[in-house]
Protein backbone atom coordinates (compact mmCIF):
# COMPACT_ATOMS: atom_id res chain seq x y z
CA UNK A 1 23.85 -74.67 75.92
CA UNK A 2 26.66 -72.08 77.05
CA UNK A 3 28.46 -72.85 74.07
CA UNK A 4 25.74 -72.73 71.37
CA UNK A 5 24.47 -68.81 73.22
CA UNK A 6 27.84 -67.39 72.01
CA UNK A 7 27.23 -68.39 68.37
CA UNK A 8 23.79 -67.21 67.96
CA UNK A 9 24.36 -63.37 69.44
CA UNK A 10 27.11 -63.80 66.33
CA UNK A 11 24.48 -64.85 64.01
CA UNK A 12 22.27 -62.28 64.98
CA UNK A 13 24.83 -59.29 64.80
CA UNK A 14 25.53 -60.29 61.55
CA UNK A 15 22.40 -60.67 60.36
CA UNK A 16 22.30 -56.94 61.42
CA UNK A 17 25.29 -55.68 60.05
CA UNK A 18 23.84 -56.95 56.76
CA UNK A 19 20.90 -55.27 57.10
CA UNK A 20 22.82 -52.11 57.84
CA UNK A 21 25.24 -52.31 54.85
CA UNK A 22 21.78 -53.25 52.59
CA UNK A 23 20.14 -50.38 53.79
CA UNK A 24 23.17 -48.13 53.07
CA UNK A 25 23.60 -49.46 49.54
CA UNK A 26 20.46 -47.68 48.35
CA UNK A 27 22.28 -44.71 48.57
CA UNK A 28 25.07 -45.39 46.57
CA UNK A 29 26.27 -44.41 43.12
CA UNK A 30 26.20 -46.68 39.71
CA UNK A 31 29.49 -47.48 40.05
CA UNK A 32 29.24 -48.23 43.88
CA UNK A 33 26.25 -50.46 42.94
CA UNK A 34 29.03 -52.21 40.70
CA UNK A 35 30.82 -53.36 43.92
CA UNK A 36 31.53 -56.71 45.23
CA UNK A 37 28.67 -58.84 46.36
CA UNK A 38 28.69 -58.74 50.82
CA UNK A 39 31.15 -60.96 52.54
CA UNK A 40 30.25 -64.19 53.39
CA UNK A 41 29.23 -64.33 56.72
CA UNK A 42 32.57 -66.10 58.11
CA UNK A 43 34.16 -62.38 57.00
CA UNK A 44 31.70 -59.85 58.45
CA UNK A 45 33.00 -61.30 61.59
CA UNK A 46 35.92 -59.06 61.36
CA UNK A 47 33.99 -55.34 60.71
CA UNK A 48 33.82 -53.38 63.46
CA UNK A 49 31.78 -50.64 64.38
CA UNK A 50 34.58 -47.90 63.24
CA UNK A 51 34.26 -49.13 59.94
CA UNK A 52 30.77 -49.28 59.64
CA UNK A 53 30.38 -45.76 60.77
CA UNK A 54 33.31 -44.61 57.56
CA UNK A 55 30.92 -46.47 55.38
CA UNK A 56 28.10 -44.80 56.36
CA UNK A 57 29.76 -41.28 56.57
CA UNK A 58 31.28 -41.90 53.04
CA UNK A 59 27.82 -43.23 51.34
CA UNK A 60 26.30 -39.65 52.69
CA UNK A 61 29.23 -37.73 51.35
CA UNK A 62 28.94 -39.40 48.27
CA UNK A 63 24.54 -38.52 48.36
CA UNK A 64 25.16 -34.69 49.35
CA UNK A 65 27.72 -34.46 46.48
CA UNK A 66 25.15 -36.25 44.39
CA UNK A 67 22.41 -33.76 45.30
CA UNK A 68 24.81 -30.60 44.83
CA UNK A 69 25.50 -31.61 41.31
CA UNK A 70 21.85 -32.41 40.25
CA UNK A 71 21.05 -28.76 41.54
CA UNK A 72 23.67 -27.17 39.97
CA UNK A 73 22.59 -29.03 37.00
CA UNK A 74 19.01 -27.62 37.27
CA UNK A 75 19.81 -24.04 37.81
CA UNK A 76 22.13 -24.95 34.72
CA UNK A 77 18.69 -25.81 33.09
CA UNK A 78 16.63 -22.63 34.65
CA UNK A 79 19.74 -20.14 33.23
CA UNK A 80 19.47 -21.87 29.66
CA UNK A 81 15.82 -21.28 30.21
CA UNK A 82 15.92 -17.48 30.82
CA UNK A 83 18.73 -17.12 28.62
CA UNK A 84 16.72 -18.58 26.07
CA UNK A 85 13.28 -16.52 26.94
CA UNK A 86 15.16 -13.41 27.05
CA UNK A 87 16.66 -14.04 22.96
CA UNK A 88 13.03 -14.69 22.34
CA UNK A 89 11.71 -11.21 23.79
CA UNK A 90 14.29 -9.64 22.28
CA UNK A 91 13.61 -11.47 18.62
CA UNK A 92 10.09 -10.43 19.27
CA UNK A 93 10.79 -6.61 20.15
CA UNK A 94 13.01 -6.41 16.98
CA UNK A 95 10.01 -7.77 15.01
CA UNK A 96 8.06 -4.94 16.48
CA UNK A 97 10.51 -2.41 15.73
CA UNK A 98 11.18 -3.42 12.09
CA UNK A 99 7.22 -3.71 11.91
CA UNK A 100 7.07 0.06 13.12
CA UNK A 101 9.76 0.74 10.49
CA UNK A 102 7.84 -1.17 7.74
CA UNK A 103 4.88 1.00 8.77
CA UNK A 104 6.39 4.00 8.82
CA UNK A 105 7.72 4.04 5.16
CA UNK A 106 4.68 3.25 3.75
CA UNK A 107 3.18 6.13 5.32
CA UNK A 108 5.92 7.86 4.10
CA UNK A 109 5.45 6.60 0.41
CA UNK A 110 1.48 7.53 0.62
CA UNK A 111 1.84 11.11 2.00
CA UNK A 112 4.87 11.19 -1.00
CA UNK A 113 2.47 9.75 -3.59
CA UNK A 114 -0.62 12.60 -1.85
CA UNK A 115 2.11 15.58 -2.55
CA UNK A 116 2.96 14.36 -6.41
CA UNK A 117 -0.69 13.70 -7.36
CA UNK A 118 -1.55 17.31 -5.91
CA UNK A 119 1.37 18.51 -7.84
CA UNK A 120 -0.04 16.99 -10.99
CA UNK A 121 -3.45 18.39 -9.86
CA UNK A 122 -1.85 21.82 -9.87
CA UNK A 123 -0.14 21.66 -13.33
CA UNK A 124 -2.86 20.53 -14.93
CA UNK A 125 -4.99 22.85 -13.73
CA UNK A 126 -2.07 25.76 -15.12
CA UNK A 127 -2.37 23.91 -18.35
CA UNK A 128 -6.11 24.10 -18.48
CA UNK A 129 -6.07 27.89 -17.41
CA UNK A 130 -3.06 29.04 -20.26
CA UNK A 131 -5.13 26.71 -22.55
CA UNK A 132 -8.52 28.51 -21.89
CA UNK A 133 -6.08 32.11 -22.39
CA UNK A 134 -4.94 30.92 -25.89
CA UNK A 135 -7.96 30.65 -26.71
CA UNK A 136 -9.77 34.05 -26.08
CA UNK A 137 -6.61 35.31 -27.48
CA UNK A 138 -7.41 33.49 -30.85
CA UNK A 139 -10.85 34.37 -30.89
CA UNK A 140 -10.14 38.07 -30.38
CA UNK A 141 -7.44 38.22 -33.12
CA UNK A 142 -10.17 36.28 -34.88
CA UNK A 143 -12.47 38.97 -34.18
CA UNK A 144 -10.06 41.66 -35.05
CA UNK A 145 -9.40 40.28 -38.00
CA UNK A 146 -12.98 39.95 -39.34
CA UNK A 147 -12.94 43.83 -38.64
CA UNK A 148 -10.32 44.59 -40.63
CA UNK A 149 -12.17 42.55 -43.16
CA UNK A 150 -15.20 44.65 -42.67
CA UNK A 151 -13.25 47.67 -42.78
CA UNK A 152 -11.52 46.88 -46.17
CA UNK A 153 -14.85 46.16 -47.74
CA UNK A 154 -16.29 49.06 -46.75
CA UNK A 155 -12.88 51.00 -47.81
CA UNK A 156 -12.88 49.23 -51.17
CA UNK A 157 -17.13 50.01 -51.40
CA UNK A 158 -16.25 53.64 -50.69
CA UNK A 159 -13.39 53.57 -53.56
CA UNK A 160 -16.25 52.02 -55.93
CA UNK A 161 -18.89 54.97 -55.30
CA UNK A 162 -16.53 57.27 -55.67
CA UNK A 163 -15.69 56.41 -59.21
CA UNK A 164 -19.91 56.18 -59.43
CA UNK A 165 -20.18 59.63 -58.43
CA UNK A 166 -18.27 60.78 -61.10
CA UNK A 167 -19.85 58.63 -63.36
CA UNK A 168 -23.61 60.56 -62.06
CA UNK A 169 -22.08 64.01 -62.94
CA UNK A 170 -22.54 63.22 -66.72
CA UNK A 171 -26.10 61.95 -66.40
CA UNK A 172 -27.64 63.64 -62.50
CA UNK A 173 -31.04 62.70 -63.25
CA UNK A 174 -30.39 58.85 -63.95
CA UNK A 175 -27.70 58.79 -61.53
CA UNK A 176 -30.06 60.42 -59.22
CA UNK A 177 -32.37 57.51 -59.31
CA UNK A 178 -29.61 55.06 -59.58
CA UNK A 179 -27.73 56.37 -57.01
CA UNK A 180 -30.90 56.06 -54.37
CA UNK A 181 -31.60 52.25 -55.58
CA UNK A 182 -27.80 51.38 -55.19
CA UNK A 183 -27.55 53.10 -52.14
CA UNK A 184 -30.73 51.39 -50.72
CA UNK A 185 -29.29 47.88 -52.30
CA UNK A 186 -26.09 48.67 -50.48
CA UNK A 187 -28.22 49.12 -46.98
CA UNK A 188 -29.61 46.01 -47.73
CA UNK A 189 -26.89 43.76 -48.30
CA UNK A 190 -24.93 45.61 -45.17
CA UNK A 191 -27.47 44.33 -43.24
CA UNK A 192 -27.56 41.50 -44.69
CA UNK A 193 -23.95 41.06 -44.49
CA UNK A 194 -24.30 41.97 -40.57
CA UNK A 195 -26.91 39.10 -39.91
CA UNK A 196 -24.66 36.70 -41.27
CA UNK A 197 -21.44 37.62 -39.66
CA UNK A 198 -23.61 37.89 -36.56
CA UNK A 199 -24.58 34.19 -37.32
CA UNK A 200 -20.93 33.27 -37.96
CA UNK A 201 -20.18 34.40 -35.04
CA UNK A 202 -22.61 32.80 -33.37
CA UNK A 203 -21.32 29.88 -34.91
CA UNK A 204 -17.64 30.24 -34.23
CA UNK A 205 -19.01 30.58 -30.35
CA UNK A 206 -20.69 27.61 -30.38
CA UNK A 207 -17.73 25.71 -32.06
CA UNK A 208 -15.67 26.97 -29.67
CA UNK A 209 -17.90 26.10 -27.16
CA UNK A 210 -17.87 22.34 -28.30
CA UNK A 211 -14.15 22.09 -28.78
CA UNK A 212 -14.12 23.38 -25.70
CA UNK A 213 -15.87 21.04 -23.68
CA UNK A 214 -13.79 18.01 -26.12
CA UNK A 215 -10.77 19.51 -25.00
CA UNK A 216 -11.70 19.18 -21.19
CA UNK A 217 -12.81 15.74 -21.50
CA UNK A 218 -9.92 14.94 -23.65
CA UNK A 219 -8.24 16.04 -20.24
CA UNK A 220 -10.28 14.43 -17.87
CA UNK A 221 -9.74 11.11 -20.05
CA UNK A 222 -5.95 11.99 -20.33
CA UNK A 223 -5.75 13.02 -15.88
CA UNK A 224 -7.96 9.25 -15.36
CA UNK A 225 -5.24 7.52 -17.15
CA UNK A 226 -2.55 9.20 -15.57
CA UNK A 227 -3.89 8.59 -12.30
CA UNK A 228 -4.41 4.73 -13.61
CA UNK A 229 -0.76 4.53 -15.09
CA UNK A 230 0.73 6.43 -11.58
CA UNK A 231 -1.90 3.95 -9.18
CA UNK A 232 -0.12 0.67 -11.23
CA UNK A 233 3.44 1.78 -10.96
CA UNK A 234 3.08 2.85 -7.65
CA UNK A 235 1.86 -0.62 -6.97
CA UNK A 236 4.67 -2.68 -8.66
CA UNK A 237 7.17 -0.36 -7.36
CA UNK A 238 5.67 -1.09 -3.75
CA UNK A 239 5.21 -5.13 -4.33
CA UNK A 240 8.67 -5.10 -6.50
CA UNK A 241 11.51 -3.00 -4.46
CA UNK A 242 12.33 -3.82 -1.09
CA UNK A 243 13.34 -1.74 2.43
CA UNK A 244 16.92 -1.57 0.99
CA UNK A 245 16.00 0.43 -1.84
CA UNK A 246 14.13 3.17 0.00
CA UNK A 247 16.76 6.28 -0.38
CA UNK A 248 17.80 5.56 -3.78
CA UNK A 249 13.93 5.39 -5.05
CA UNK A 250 13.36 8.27 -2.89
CA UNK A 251 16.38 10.36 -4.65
CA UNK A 252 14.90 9.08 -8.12
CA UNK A 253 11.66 10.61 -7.43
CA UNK A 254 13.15 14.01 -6.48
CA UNK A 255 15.02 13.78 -9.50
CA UNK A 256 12.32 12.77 -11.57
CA UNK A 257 10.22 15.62 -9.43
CA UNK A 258 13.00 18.76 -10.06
CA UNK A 259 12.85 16.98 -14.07
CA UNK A 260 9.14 17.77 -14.29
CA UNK A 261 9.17 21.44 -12.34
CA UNK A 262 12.14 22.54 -15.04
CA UNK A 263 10.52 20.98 -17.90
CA UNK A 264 7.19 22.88 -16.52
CA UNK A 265 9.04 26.18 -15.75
CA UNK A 266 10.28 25.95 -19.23
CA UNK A 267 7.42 25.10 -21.37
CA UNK A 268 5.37 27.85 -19.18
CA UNK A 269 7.99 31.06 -20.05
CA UNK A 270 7.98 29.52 -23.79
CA UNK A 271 3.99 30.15 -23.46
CA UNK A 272 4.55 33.33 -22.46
CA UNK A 273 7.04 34.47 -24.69
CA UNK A 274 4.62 33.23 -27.51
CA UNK A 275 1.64 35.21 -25.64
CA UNK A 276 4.14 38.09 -26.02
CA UNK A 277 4.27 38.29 -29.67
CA UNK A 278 0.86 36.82 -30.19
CA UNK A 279 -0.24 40.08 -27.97
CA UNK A 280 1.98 42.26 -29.65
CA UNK A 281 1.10 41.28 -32.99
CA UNK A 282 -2.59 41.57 -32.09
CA UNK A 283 -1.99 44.80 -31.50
CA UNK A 284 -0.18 46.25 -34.08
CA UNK A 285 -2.98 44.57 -36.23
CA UNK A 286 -5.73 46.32 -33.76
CA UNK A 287 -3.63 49.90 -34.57
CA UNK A 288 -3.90 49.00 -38.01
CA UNK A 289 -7.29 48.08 -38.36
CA UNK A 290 -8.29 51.23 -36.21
CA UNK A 291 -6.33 53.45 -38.72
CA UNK A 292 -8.15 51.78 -41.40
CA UNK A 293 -11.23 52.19 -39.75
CA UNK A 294 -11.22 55.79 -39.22
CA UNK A 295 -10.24 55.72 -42.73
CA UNK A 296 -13.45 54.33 -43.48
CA UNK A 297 -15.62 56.34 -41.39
CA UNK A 298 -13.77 59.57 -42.73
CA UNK A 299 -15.10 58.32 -46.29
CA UNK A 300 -18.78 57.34 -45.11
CA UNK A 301 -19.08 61.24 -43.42
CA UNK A 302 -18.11 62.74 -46.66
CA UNK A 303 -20.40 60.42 -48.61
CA UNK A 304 -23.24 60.98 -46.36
CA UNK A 305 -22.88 64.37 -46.45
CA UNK A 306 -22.71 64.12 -49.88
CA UNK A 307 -26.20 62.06 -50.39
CA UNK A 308 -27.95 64.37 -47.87
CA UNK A 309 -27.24 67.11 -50.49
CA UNK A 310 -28.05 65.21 -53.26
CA UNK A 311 -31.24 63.88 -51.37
CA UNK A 312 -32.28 67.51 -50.82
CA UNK A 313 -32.82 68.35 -54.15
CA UNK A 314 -35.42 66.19 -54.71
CA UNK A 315 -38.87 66.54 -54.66
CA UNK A 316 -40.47 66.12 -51.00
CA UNK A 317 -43.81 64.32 -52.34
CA UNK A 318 -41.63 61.65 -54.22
CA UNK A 319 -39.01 61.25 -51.81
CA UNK A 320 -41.12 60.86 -48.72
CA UNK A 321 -43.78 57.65 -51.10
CA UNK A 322 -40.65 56.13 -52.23
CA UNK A 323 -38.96 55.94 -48.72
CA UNK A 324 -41.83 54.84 -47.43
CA UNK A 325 -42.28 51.64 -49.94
CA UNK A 326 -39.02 50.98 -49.25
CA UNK A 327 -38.82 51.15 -45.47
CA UNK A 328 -41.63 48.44 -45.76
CA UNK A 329 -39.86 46.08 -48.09
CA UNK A 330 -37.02 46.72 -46.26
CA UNK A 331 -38.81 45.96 -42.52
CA UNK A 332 -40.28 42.91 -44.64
CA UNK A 333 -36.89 41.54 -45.65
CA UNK A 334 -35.40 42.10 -42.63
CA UNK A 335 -38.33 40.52 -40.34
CA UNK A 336 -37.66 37.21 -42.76
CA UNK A 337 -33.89 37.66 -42.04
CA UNK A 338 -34.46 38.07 -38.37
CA UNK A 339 -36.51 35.07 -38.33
CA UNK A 340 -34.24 32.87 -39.95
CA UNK A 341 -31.71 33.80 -38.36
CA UNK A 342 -33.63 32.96 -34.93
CA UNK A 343 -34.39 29.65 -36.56
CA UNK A 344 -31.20 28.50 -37.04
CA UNK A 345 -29.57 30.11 -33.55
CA UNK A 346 -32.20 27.92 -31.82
CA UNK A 347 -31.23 24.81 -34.06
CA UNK A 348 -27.52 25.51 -33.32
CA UNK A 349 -28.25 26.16 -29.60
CA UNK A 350 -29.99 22.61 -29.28
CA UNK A 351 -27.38 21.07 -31.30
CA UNK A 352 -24.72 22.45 -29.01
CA UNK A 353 -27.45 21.33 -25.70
CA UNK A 354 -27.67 18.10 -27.20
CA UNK A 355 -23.73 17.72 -27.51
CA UNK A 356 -23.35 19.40 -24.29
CA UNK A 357 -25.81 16.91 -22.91
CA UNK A 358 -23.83 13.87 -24.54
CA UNK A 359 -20.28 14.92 -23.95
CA UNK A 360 -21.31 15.58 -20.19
CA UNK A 361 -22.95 11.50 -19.97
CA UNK A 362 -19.55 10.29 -21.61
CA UNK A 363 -17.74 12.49 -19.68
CA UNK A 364 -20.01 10.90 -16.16
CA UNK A 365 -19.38 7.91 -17.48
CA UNK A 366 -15.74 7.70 -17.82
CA UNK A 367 -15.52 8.94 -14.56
CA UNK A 368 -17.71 6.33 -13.17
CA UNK A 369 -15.57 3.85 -15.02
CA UNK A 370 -12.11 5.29 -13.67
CA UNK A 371 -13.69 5.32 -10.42
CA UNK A 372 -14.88 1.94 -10.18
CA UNK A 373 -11.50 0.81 -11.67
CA UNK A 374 -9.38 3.34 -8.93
CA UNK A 375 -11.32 1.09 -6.20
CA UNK A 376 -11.26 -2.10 -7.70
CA UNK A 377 -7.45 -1.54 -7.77
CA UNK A 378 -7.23 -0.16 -4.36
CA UNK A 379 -9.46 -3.22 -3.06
CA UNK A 380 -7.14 -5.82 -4.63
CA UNK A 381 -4.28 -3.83 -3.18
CA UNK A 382 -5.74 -4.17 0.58
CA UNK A 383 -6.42 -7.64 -0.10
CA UNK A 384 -3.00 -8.33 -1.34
CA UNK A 385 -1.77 -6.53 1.50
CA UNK A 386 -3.78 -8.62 4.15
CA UNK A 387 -2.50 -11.61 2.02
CA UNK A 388 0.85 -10.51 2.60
CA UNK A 389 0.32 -9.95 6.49
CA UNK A 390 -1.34 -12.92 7.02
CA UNK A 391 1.02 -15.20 5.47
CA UNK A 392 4.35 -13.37 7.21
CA UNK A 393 2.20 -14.01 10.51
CA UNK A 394 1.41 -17.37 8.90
CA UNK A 395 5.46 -17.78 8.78
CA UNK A 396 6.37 -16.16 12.18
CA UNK A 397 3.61 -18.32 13.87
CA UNK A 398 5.41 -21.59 12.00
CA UNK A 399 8.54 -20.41 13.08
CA UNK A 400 7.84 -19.88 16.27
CA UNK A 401 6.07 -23.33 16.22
CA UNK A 402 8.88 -24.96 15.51
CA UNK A 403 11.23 -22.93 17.44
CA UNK A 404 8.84 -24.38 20.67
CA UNK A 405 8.77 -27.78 19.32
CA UNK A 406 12.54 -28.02 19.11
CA UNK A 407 12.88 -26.39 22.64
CA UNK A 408 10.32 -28.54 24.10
CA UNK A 409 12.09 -31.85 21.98
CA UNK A 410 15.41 -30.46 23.60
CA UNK A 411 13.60 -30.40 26.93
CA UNK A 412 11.67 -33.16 27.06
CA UNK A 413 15.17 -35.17 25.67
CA UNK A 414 17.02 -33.27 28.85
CA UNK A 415 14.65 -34.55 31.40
CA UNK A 416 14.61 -38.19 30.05
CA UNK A 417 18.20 -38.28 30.09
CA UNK A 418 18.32 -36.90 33.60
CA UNK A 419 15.59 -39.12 34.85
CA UNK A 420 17.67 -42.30 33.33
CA UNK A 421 20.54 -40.60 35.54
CA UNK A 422 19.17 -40.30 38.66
CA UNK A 423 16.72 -43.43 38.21
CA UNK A 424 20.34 -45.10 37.91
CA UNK A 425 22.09 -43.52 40.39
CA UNK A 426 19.26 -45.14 42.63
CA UNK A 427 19.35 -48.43 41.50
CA UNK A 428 20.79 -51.39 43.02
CA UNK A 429 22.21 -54.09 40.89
CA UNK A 430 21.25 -57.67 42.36
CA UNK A 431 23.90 -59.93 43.35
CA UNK A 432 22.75 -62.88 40.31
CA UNK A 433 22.08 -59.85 37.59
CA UNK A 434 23.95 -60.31 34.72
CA UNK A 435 25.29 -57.74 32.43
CA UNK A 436 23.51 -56.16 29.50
CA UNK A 437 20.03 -56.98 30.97
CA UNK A 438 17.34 -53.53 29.61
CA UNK A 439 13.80 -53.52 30.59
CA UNK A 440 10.32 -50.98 29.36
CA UNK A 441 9.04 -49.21 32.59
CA UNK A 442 5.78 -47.30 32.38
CA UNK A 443 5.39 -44.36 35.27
CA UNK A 444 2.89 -42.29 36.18
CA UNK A 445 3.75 -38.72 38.03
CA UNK A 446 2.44 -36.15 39.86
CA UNK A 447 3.30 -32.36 38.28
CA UNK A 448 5.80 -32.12 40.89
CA UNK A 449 7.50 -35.04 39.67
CA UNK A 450 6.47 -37.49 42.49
CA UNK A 451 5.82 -40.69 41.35
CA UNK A 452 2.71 -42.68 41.63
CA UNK A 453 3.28 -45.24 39.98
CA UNK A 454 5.69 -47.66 38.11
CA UNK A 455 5.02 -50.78 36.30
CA UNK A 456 7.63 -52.75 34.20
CA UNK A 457 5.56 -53.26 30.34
CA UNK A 458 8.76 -55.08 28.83
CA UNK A 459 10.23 -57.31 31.05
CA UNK A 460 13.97 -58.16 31.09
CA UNK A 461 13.47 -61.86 31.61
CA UNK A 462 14.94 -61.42 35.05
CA UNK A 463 11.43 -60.48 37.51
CA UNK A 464 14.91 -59.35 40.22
CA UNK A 465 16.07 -57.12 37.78
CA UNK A 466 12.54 -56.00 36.89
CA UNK A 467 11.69 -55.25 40.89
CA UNK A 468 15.13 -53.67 40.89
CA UNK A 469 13.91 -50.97 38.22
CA UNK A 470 10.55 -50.71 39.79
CA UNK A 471 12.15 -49.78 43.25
CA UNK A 472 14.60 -47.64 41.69
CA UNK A 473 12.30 -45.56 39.79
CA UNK A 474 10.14 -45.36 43.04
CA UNK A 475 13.55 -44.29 45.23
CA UNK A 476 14.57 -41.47 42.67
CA UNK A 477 11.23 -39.46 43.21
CA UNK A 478 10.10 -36.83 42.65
CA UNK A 479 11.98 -37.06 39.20
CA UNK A 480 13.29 -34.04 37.40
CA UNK A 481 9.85 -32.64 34.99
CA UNK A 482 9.77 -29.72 33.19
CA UNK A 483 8.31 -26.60 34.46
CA UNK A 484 6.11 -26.15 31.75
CA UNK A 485 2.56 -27.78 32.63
CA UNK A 486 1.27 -28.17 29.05
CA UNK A 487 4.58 -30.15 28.04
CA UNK A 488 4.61 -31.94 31.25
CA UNK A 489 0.82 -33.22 30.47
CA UNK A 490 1.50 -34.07 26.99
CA UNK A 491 4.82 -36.18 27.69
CA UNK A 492 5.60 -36.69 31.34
CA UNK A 493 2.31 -37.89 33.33
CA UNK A 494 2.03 -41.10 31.86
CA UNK A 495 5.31 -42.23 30.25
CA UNK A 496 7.58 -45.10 29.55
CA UNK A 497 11.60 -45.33 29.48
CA UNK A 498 13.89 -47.73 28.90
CA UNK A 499 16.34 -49.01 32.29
CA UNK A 500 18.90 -50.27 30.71
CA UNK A 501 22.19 -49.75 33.52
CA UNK A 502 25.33 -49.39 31.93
């Protein structure tokens, strides 16, 4: 019995120091795990508490070391990370910028495209005022002109009974009577001759008045498809020419601006030039016609003063019955005058109504037409422009899609590899495992990375090895997740890994 006591305390403080160095493997690296199976127990005889103690020291060393790296490795991770948001806050303000920028040029091109269509507004309106000034000039030099006219005929008439009157010196008593009838004929076709240039010029007013109102619809017509032809080109100029081209369309439409002003400027002091002469002309026709004129009236004093002679010498009784007949033929003649004459102004005034009338509904009409075309335009141009928006937001949301799908890829591929690591780093290779041995481990975490649970789905053919991974993946928690929740849900509370040890 004495000599069988001193071999079992041996046996037990083996046992114990094998315990010990088991314990202490747990903690070691891959490549520590790649050691030497234990001494046989005829060798741990000879360890001694000194060296047990450096083992123990060295295996903690080798843990805090171990630990130090993996953090410096994660704030490694949590730099990229900021790093990374910060790019993306600054991608996002320059989007915002270049949006503002975007923005403000097309405000810029509207209040532009404002200033040239009031511009245009302006000059046509200039247009339409020297136009409406041409033409009272042309009717009064038509008017003028028809005076002269009048006042040649009457010159000419006065010539013709002068050469009568001495024709009624050779025979007074015929020419008496003659004289009366062709005077009173005379009368009568003056008057007559007044209602119808009083018609014609009634007529002239109302074809004025007609080409009038064609000329301003001509115009409106003419201003609808210039606003039509500018609304189109403004459109493929804004769909067609990008940022980059801003200053040098800008310059062309200055350019193209100071072109129109001079070519304006020009054609305006040509007008006037031509109103010049036109005035000056009228003029030295008015003097002409006045000269002629007084001419005329110089001519109709002397032959009225002649007639009222003549007219004296005639019997009272006979003078006063025969002026009477003929002031009723003649109030006759002209009441039938006068009334045709109001005839036909009222059917030229309801021709001219009815035109009026019609020009006004095509006039309303093309309007409503331009209109409805203007805002069918301007609709397809919102459209296109929330097509446009919505398909660069389209394109900045894919982007940015797959901008978070690589980074979350690039994460999710990070903290696989650096669970494999540390998963490794806890494992403990059994003394009969053989090399090359991989096995399919399915674990289920907590969101800070503890683990709950793992269960080996593809076994290795060696159940040691398999227990080995299951206690290694059960030493290394928590295990290293990503921060991000969503992409910790979606890939890291249930997942599976392969263990294969190198």
């Amino acid at each position: 019995m004495k000599s069988f006591k001193p071999s079992l305390a041996q046996a037990i403080a083996l046992h114990i120091l094998i315990v010990l160095l088991f314990s202490f493997s747990f903690l070691t690296e891959t490549d520590d795990a790649q050691m030497a199976p234990p001494a046989d127990i005829i060798e741990a005889t000879v360890l001694d508490g000194a060296e047990i103690d450096a083992e123990a020291e060295r295996l903690k060393q080798n843990e805090a070391n171990k630990q130090q790296a993996e953090q410096q490795h994660q704030e490694q991770l949590e730099n990229a990370r900021k790093t990374e948001e910060q790019l993306l806050q600054q991608a996002k303000k320059q989007r915002v910028l270049e949006e503002q920028k975007i923005q403000e040029a097309a405000e810029k091109r509207k209040q532009e495209a404002l200033e040239e269509k009031k511009m245009q507004e302006q000059l046509a309106a200039k247009r339409k005022e020297e136009e409406k000034k041409l033409e009272e000039a042309k009717e009064r030099q038509a008017l003028e002109q028809k005076k002269a006219k009048e006042a040649a005929e009457k010159q000419k008439q006065a010539e013709l009974e002068k050469q009568k009157e001495v024709a009624e010196k050779q025979k007074e008593a015929e020419k008496q009577r003659q004289l009366e009838k062709q005077q009173e004929v005379e009368r009568e076709a003056k008057l007559k001759e007044q209602k119808l240039a009083e018609a014609a010029r009634e007529k002239q007013q109302q074809e004025a008045e007609i080409k009038k109102l064609e000329q301003e619809k001509k115009l409106q017509e003419q201003k609808a498809l210039e606003q039509q032809k500018k609304l189109q080109e403004q459109k493929a100029l804004e769909q067609q020419k990008k940022l980059q081209e801003q200053k040098s369309e800008e310059a062309k439409r200055q350019e193209l601006a100071k072109q129109a002003e001079a070519k304006a400027k020009a054609e305006k002091e040509r007008q006037l030039a031509d109103e010049r002469a036109k005035a000056e002309k009228e003029k030295q026709a008015a003097l002409n016609a006045e000269k002629a004129k007084q001419a005329a009236e110089a001519d109709a004093r002397a032959k009225a003063e002649k007639d009222k002679q003549l007219a004296a010498e005639k019997a009272e009784k006979e003078r006063q019955a025969k002026i009477a007949a003929e002031k009723a033929e003649k109030e006759r003649m002209a009441a039938e005058a006068e009334a045709k004459a109001k005839a036909e102004k009222e059917r030229q005034a309801k021709l001219a109504a009815e035109k009026a009338e019609k020009a006004e509904k095509e006039r309303l009409a093309a309007e409503a037409a331009a209109k409805a075309k203007a805002e069918q335009e301007r609709q397809a141009a919102i459209a296109a422009a929330e097509k446009a928006e919505k398909e660069r937001q389209a394109a900045e949301a894919a982007a940015a899609a797959a901008a978070k799908a690589a980074s979350d890829k690039q994460a999710v591929d990070s903290a696989k590899q650096m669970i494999a690591r540390k998963v490794e780093g806890a494992w403990t290779r059994p003394i009969n495992a053989t090399q090359g041995l991989r096995c399919t481990i399915q674990v289920k975490l907590l969101a800070s990375g503890d683990v709950m649970d793992a269960v080996v789905i593809g076994s290795s053919g060696d159940p040691i090895f398999d227990r080995s991974a299951e206690n290694a993946v059960r030493k290394a928690s928590p295990l290293p997740v990503p921060q991000d929740r969503n992409l910790f849900n979606q890939e890291f509370r249930v997942f599976t890994f392969v263990f294969k040890p190198e």
